[in-house]
C-alpha atoms as a PDB file:
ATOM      1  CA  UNK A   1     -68.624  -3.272 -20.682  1.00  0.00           C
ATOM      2  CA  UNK A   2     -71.311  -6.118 -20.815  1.00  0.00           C
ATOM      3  CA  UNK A   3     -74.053  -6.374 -17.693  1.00  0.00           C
ATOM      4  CA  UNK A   4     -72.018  -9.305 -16.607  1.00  0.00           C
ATOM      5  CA  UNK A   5     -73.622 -12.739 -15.843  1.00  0.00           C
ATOM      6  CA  UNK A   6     -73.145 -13.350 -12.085  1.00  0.00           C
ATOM      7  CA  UNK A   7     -74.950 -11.818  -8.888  1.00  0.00           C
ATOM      8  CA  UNK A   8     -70.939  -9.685  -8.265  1.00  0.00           C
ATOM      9  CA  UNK A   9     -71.091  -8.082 -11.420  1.00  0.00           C
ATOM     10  CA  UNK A  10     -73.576  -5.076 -10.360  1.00  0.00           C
ATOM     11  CA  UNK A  11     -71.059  -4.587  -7.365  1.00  0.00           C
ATOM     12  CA  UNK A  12     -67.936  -4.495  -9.606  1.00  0.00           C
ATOM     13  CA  UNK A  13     -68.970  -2.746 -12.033  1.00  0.00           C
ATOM     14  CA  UNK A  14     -70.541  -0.028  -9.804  1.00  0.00           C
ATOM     15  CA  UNK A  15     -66.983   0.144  -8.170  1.00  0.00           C
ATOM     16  CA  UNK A  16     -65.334   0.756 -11.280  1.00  0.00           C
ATOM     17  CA  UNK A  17     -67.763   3.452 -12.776  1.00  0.00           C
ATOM     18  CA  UNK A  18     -67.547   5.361  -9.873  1.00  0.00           C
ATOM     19  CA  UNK A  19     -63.709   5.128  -9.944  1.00  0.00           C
ATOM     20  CA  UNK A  20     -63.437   6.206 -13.237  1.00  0.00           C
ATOM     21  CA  UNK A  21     -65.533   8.762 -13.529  1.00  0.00           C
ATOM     22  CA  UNK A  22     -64.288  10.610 -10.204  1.00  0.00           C
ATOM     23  CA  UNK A  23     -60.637   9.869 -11.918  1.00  0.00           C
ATOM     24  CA  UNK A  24     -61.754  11.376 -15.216  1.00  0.00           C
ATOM     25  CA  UNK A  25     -63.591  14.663 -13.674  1.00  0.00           C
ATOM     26  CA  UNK A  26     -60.271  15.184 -11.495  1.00  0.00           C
ATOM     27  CA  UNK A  27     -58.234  14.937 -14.821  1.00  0.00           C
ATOM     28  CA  UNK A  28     -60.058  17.304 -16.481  1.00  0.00           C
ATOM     29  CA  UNK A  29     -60.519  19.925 -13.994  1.00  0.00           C
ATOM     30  CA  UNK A  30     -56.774  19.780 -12.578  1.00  0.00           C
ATOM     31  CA  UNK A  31     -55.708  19.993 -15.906  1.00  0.00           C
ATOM     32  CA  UNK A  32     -58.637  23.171 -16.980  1.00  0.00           C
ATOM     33  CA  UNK A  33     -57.026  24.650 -13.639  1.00  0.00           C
ATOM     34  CA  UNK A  34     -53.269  24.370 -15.201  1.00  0.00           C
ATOM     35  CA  UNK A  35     -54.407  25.576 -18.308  1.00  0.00           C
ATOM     36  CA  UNK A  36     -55.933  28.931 -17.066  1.00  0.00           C
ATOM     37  CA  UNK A  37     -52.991  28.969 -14.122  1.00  0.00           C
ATOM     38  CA  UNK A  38     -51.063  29.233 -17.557  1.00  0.00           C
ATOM     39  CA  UNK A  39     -52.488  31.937 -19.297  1.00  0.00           C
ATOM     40  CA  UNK A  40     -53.508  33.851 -16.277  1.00  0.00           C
ATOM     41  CA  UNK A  41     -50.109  34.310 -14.773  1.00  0.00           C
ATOM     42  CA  UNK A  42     -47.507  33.791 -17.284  1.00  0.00           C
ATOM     43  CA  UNK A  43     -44.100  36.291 -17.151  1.00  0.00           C
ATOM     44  CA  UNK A  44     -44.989  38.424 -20.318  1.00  0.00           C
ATOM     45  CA  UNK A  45     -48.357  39.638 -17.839  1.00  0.00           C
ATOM     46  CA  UNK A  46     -46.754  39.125 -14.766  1.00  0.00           C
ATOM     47  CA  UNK A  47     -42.916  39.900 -15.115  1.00  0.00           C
ATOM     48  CA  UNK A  48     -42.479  40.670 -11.008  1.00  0.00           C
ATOM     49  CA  UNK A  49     -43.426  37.397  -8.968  1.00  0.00           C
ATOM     50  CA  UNK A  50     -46.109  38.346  -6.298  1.00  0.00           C
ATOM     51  CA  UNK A  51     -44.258  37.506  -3.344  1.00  0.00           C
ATOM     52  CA  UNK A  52     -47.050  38.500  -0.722  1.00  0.00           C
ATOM     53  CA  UNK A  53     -49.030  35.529  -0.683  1.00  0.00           C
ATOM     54  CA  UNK A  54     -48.104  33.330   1.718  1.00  0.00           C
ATOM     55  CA  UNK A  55     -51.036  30.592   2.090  1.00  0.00           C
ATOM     56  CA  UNK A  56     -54.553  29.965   2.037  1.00  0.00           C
ATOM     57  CA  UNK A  57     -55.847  27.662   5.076  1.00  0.00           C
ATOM     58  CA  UNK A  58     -59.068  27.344   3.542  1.00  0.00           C
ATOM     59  CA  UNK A  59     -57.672  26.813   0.760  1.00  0.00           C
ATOM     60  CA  UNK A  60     -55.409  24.020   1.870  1.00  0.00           C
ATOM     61  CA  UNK A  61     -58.724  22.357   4.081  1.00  0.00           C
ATOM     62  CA  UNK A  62     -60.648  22.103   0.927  1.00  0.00           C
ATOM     63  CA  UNK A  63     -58.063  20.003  -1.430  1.00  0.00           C
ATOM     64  CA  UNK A  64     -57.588  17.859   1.810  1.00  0.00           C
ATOM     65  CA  UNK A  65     -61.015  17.128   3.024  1.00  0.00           C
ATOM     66  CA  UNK A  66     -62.751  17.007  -0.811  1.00  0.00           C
ATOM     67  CA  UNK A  67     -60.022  13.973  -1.993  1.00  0.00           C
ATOM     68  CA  UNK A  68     -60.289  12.412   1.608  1.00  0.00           C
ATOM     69  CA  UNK A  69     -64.285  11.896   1.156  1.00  0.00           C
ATOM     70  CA  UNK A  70     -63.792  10.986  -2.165  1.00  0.00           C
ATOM     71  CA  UNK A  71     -61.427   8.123  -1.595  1.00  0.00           C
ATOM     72  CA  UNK A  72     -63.958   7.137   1.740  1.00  0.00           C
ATOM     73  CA  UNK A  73     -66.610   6.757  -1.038  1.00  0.00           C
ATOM     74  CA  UNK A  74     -64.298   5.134  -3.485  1.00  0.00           C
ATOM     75  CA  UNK A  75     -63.542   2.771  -0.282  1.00  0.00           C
ATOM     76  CA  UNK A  76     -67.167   2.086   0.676  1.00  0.00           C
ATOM     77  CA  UNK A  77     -68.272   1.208  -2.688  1.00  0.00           C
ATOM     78  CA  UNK A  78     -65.338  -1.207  -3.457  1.00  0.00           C
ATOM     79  CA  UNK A  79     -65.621  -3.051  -0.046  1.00  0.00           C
ATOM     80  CA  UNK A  80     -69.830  -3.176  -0.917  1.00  0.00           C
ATOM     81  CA  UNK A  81     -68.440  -5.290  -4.085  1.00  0.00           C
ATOM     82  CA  UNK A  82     -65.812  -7.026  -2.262  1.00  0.00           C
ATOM     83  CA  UNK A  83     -67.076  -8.287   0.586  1.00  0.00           C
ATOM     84  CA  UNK A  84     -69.991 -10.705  -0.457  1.00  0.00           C
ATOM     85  CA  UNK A  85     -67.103 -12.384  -2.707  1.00  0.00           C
ATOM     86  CA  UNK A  86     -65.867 -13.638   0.661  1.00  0.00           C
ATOM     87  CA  UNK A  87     -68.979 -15.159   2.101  1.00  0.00           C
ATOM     88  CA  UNK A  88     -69.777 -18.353   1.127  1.00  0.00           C
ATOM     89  CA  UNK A  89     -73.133 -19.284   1.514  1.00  0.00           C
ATOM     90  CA  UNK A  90     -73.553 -22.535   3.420  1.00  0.00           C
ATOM     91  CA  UNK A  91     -75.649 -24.448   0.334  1.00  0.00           C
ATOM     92  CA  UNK A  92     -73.193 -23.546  -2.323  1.00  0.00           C
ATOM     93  CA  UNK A  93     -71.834 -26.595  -4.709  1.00  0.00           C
ATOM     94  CA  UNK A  94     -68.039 -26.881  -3.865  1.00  0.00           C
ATOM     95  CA  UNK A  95     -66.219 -27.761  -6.449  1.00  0.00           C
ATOM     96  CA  UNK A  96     -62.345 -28.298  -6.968  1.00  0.00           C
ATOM     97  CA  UNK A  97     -60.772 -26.336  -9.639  1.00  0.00           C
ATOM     98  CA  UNK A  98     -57.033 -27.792 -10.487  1.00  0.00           C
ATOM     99  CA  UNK A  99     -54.699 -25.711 -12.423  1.00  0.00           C
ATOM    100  CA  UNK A 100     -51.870 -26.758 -14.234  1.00  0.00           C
ATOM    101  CA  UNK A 101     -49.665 -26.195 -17.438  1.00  0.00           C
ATOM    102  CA  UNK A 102     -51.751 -25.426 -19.447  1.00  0.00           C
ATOM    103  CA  UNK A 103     -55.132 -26.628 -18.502  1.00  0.00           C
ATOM    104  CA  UNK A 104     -57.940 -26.307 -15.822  1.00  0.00           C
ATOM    105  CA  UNK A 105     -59.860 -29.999 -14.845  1.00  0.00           C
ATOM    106  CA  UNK A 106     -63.011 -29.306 -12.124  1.00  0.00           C
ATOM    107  CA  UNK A 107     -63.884 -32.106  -9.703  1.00  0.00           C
ATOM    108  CA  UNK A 108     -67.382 -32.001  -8.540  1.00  0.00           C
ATOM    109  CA  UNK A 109     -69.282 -33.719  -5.248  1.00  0.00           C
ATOM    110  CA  UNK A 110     -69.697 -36.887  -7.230  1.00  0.00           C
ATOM    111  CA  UNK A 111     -66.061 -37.409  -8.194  1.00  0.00           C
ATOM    112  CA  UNK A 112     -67.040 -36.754 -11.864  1.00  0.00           C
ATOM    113  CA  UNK A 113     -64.365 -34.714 -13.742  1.00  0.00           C
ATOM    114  CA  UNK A 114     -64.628 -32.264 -16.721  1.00  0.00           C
ATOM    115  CA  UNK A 115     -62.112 -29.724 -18.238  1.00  0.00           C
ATOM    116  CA  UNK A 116     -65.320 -27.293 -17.951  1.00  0.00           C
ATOM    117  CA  UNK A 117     -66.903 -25.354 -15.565  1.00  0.00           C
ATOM    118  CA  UNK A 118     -70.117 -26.561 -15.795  1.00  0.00           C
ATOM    119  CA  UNK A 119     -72.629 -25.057 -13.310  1.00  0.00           C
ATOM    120  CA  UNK A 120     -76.683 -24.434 -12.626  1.00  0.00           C
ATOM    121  CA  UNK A 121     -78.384 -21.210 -13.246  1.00  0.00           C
ATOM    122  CA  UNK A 122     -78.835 -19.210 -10.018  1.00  0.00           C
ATOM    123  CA  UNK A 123     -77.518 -21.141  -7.819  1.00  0.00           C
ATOM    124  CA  UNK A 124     -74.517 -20.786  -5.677  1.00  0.00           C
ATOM    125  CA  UNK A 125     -71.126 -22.949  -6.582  1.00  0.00           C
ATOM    126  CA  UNK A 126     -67.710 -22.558  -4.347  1.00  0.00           C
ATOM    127  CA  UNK A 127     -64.260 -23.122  -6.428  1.00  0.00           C
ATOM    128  CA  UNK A 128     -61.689 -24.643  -3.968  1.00  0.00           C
ATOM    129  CA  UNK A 129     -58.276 -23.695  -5.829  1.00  0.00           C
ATOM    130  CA  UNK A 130     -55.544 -25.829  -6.393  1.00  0.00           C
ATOM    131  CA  UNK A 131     -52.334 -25.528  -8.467  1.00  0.00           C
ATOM    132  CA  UNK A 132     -49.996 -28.251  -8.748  1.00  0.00           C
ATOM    133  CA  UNK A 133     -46.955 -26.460 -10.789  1.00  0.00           C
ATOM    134  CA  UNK A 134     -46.791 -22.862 -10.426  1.00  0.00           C
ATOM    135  CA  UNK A 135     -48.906 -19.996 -10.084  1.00  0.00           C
ATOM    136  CA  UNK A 136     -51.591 -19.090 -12.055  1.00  0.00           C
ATOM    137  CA  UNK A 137     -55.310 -17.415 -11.880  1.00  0.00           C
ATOM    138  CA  UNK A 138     -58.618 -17.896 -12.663  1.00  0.00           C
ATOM    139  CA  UNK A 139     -60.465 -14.880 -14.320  1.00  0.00           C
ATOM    140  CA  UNK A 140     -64.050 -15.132 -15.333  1.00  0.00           C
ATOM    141  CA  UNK A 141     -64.460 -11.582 -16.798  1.00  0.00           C
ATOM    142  CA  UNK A 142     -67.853 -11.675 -17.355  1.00  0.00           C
ATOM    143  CA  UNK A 143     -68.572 -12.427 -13.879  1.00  0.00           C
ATOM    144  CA  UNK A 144     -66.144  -9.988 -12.653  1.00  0.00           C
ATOM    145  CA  UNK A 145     -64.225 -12.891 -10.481  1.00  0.00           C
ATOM    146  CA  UNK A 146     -60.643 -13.617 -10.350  1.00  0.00           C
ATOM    147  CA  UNK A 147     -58.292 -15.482  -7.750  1.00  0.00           C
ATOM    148  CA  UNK A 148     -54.746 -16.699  -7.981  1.00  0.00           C
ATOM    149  CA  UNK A 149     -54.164 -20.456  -7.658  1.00  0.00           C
ATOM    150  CA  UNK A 150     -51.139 -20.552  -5.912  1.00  0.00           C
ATOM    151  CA  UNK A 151     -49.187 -23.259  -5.053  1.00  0.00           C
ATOM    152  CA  UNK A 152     -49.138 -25.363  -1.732  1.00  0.00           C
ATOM    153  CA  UNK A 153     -51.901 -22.528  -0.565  1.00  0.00           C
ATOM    154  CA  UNK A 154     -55.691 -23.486  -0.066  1.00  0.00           C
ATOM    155  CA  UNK A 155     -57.379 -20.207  -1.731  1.00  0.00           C
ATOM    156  CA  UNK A 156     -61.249 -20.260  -3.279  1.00  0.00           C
ATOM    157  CA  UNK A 157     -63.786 -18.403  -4.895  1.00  0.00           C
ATOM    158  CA  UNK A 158     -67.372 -17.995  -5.228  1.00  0.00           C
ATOM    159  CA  UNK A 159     -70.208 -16.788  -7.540  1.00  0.00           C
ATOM    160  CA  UNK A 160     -73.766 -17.146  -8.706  1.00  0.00           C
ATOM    161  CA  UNK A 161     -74.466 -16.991 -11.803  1.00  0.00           C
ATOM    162  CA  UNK A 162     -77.399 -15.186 -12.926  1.00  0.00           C
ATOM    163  CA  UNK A 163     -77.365 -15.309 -16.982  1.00  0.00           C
ATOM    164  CA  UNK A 164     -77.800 -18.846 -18.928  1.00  0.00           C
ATOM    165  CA  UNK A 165     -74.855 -19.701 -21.489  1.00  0.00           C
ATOM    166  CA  UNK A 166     -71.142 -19.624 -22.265  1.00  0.00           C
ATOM    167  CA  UNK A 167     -68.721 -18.189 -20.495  1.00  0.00           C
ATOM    168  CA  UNK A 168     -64.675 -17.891 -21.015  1.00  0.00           C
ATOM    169  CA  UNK A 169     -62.761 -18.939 -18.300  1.00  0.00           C
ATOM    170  CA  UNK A 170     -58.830 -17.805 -18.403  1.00  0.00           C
ATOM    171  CA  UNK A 171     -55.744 -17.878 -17.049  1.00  0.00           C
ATOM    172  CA  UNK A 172     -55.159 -14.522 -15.630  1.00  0.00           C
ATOM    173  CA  UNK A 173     -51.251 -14.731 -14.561  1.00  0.00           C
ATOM    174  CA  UNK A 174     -48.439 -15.792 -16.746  1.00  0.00           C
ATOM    175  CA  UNK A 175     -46.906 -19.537 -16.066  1.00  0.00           C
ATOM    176  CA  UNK A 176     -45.163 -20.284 -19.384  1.00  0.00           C
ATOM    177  CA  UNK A 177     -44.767 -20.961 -22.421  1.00  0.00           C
ATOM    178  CA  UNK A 178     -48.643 -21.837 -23.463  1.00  0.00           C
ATOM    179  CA  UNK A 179     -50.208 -19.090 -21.487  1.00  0.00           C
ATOM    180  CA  UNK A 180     -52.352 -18.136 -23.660  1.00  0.00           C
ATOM    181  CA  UNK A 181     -53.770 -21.205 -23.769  1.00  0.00           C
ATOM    182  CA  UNK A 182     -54.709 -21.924 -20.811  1.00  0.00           C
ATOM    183  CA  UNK A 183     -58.794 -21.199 -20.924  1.00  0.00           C
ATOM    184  CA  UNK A 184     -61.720 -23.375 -21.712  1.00  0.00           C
ATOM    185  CA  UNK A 185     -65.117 -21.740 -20.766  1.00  0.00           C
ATOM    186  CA  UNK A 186     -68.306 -21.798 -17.876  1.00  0.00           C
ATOM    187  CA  UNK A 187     -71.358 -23.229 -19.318  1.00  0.00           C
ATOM    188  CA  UNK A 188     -74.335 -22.183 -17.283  1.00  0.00           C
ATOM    189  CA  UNK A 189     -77.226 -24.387 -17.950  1.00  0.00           C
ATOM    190  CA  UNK A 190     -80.613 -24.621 -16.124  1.00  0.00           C
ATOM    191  CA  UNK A 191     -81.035 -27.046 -13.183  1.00  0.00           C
ATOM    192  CA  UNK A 192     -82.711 -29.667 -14.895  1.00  0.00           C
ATOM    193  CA  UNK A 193     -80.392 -29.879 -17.598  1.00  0.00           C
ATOM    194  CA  UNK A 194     -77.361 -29.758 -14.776  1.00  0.00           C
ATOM    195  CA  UNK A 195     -78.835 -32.788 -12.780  1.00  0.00           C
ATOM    196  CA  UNK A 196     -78.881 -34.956 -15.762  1.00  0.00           C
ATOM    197  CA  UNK A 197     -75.135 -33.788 -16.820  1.00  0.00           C
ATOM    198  CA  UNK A 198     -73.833 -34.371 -13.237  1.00  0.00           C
ATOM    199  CA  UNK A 199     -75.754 -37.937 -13.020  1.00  0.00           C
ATOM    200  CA  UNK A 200     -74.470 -38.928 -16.769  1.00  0.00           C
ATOM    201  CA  UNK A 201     -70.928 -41.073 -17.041  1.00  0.00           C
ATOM    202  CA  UNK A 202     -68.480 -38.607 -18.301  1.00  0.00           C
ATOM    203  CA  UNK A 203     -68.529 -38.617 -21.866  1.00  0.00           C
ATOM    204  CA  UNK A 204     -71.877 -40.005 -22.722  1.00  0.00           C
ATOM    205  CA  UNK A 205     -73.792 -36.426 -22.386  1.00  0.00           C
ATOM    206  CA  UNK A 206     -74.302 -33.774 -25.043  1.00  0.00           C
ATOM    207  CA  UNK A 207     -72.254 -31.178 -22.577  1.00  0.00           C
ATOM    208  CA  UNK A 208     -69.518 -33.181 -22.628  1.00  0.00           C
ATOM    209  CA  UNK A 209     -69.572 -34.199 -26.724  1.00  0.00           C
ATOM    210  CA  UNK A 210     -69.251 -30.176 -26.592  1.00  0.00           C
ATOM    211  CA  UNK A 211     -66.591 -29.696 -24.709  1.00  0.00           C
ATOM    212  CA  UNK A 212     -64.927 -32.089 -26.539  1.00  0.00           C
ATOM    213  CA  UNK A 213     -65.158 -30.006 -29.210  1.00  0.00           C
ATOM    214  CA  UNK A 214     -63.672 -27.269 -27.670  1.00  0.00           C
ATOM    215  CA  UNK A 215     -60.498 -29.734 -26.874  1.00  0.00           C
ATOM    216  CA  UNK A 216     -60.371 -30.292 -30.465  1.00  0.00           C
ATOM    217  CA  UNK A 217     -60.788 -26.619 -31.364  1.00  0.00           C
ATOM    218  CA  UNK A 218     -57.931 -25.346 -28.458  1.00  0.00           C
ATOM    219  CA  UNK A 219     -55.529 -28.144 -29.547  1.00  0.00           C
ATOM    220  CA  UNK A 220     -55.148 -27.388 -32.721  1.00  0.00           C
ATOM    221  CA  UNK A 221     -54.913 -23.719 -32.686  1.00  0.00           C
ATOM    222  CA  UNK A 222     -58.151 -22.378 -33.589  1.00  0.00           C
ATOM    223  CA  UNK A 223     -58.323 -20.028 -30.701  1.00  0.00           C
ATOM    224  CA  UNK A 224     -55.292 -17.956 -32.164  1.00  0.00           C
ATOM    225  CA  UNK A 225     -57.896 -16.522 -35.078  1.00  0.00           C
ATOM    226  CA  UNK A 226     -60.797 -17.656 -34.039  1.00  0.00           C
ATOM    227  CA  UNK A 227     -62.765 -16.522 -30.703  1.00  0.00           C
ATOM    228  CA  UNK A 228     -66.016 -18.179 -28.723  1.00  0.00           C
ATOM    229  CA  UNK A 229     -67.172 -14.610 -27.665  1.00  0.00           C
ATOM    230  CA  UNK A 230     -68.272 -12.551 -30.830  1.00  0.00           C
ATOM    231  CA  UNK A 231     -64.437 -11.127 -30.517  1.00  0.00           C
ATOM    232  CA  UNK A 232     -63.149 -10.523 -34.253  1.00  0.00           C
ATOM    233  CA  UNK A 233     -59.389 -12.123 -34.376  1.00  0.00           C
ATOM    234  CA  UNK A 234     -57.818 -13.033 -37.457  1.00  0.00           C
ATOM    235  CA  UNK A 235     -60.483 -14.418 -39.058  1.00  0.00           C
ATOM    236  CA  UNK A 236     -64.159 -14.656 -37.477  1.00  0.00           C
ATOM    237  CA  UNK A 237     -65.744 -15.426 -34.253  1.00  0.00           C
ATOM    238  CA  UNK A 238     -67.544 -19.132 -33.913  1.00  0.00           C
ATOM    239  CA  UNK A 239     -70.041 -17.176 -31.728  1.00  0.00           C
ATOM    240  CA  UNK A 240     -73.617 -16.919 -33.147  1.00  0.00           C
ATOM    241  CA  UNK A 241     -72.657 -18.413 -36.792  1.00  0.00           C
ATOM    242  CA  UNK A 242     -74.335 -21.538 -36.921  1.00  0.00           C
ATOM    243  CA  UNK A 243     -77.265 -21.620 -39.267  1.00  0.00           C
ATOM    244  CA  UNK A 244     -76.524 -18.079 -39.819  1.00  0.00           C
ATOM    245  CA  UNK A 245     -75.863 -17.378 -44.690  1.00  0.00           C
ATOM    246  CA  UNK A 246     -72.817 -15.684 -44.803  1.00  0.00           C
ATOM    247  CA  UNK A 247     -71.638 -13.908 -48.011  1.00  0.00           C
ATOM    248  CA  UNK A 248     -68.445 -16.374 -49.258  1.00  0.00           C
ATOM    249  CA  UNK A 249     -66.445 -16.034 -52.145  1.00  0.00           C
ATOM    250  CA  UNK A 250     -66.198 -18.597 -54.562  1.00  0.00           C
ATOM    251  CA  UNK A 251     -63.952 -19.322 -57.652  1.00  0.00           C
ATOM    252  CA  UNK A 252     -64.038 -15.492 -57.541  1.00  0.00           C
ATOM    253  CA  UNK A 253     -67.756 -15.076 -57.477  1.00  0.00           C
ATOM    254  CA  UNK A 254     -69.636 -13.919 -54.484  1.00  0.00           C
ATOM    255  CA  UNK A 255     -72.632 -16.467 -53.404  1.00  0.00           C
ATOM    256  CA  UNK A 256     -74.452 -17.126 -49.947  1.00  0.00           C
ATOM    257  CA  UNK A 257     -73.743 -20.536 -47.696  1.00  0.00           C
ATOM    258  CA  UNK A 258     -75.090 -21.447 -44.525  1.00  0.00           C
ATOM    259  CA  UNK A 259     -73.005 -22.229 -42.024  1.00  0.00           C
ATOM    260  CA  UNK A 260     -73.679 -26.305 -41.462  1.00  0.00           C
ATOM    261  CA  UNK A 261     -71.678 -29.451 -40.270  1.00  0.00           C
ATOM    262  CA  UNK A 262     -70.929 -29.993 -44.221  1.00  0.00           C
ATOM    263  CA  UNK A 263     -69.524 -26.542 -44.334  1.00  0.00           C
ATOM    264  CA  UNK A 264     -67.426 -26.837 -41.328  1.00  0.00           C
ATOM    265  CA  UNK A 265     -66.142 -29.812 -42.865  1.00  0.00           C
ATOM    266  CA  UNK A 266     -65.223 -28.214 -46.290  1.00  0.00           C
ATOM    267  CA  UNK A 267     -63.752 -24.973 -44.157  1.00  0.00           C
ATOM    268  CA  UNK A 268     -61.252 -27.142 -42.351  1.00  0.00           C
ATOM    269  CA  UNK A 269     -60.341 -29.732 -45.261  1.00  0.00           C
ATOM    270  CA  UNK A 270     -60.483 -27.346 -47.881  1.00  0.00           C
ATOM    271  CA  UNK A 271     -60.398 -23.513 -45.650  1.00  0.00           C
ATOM    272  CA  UNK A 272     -59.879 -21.446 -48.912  1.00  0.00           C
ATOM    273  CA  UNK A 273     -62.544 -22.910 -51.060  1.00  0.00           C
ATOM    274  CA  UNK A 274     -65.337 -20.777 -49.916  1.00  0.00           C
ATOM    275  CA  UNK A 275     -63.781 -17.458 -48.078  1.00  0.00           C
ATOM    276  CA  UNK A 276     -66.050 -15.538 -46.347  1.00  0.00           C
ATOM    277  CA  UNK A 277     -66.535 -12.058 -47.729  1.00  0.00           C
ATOM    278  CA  UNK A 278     -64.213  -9.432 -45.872  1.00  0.00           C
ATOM    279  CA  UNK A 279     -61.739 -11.974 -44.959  1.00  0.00           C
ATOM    280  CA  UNK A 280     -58.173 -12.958 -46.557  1.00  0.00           C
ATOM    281  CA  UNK A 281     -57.785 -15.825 -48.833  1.00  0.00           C
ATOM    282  CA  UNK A 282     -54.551 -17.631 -47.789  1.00  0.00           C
ATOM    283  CA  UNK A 283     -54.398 -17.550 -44.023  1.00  0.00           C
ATOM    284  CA  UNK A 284     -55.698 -21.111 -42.912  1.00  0.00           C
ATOM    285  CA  UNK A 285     -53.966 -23.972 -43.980  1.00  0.00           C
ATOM    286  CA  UNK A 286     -55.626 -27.407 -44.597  1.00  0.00           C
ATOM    287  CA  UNK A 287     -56.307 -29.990 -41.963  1.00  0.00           C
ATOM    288  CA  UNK A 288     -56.649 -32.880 -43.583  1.00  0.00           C
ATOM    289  CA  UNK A 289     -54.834 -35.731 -42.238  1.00  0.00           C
ATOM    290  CA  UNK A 290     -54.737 -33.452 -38.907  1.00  0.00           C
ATOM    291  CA  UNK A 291     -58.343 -34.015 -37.800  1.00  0.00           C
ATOM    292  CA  UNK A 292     -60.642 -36.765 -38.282  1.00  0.00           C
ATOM    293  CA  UNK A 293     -64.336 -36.146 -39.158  1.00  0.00           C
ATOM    294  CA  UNK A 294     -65.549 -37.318 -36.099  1.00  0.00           C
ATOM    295  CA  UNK A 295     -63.234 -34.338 -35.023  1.00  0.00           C
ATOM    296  CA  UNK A 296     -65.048 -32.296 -37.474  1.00  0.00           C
ATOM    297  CA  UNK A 297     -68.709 -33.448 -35.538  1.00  0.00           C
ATOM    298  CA  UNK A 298     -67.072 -32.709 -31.885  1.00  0.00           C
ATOM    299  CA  UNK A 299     -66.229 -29.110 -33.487  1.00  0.00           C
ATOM    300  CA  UNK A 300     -69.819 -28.614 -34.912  1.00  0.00           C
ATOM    301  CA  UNK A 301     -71.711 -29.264 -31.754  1.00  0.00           C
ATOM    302  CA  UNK A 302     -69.291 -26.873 -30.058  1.00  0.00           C
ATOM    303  CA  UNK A 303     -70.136 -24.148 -32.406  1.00  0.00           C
ATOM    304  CA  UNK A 304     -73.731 -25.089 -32.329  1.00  0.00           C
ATOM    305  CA  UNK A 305     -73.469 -24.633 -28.413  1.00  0.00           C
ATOM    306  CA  UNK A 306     -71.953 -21.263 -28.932  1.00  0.00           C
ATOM    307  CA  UNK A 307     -75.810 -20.119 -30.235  1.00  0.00           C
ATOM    308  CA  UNK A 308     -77.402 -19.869 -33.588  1.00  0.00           C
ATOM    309  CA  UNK A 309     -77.647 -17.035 -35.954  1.00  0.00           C
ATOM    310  CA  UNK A 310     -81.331 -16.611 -35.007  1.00  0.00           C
ATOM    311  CA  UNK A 311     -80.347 -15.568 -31.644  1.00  0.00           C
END
């Protein structure tokens, strides 16, 4: 499990550790205690049952009052992560997350709309959740936050993030069809660069030419094989490839590319030209006729977003 990128994560993740390790050190010594309970009084060394024990009250106090403490510290430890998830400070940015089949559109103070979650670094920004078909729920794993958006009920959310960059954003409860979906991502820029975005006319600033992109990417079905995250699908992750010589193979000989706009181009127009080493030939059909090059430019500055191979 990564760090995480919000001020919860240390909470959660604390939580969960602790959980799992008193979970895994029960296991193991329950099942040690079967093992020798086994050996130690099977019928071929004991053929008579000993019938004159009939109970241990110590015995008995300790498996009560060991478990009990443990699931009081197991309690304490998840309410210390919980709690803070409920109080909202007063200055935090509310913003209106909408959920619907299949998508997720955020409203912030100034009216302005964008199908991304596009927030400052460090600073505190409330989610007011609204569905307006059925229930779904939004699940930002590496902040450790998720909420159900349910309905004709007025539920929200709130975080800090603490970590500059990209962030998936998903739909954490099934609702059809096009579940899967049903993500875009959180883009966590510095304050300077989230004034400007917030003052600019939707469309007309570089965040928003990338999440264009990312429209382009999820409507067409890139996300089945292709990840934002450094996750290895079908084929590879955009994450971290821009810029970045990759081994391809060409006309059956091996040779290095970088990864470019003109080789994005070539990859969707003509995907088994130049197959990267390790990888299938055969499993991505052309899109040509299917997306424009303009397309093509949307889909480059998304991947450029996504970090460079330097990084």
């Amino acid at each position: 499990m990564n760090s995480g990128a919000s001020t919860f994560a240390g909470g959660v993740d604390t939580a969960f550790y602790l959980i799992l390790g008193a979970s895994v050190v029960i296991l193991v010594g329950i099942t040690a205690v079967m093992v020798y309970f086994l050996f130690k009084y099977n019928k071929k060394r004991h053929p008579k049952a000993d019938t004159s024990i009939t109970g241990n009250n110590k015995l008995e106090i300790i498996w009560t009052v060991i478990p009990t403490i443990i699931v009081m510290i197991m309690f304490y430890y998840g309410w210390a992560g919980f709690s803070p998830m409920r109080n909202v400070p007063k200055d935090a940015i509310a913003v209106k997350a909408v959920a619907r089949m299949w998508s997720w559109t955020f409203e912030y103070p100034n009216g302005k709309k964008s199908d991304k979650l596009i927030v400052p670094f460090n600073k505190p920004v409330k989610l007011d959740l609204t569905s307006v078909d059925v229930i779904h729920s939004l699940y930002v794993p590496a902040f450790r936050i998720k909420e159900d958006v349910v309905p004709g009920r007025n539920n929200m959310m709130w975080f800090a993030a603490n970590k500059l960059g990209s962030y998936d954003l998903f739909c954490a409860e099934y609702c059809g069809l096009r579940h899967s979906y049903m993500f875009t991502t959180v883009e966590v820029v510095d304050d300077a660069a989230w004034q400007e975005w917030i003052k600019t006319p939707e469309g007309e600033s570089d965040l928003d030419k990338v999440a264009v992109g990312f429209n382009v990417i999820k409507m067409n079905g890139c996300v089945a094989c292709h990840s934002s995250d450094g996750t290895k699908l079908v084929s590879n992750s955009f994450k971290g490839i821009w810029g970045k010589t990759h081994k391809v193979v060409t006309d059956g000989k091996e040779r290095d590319i970088v990864v470019d706009a003109e080789y994005i181009k070539k990859s969707v127009y003509e995907p088994n030209a130049d197959v990267v080493v390790g990888y299938n030939p055969g499993l991505m059909s052309s899109y040509k006729g299917q997306i424009t090059e303009e397309e093509i430019s949307q889909i480059a500055e998304y991947i450029k977003s996504l970090g460079d191979g330097e990084k």
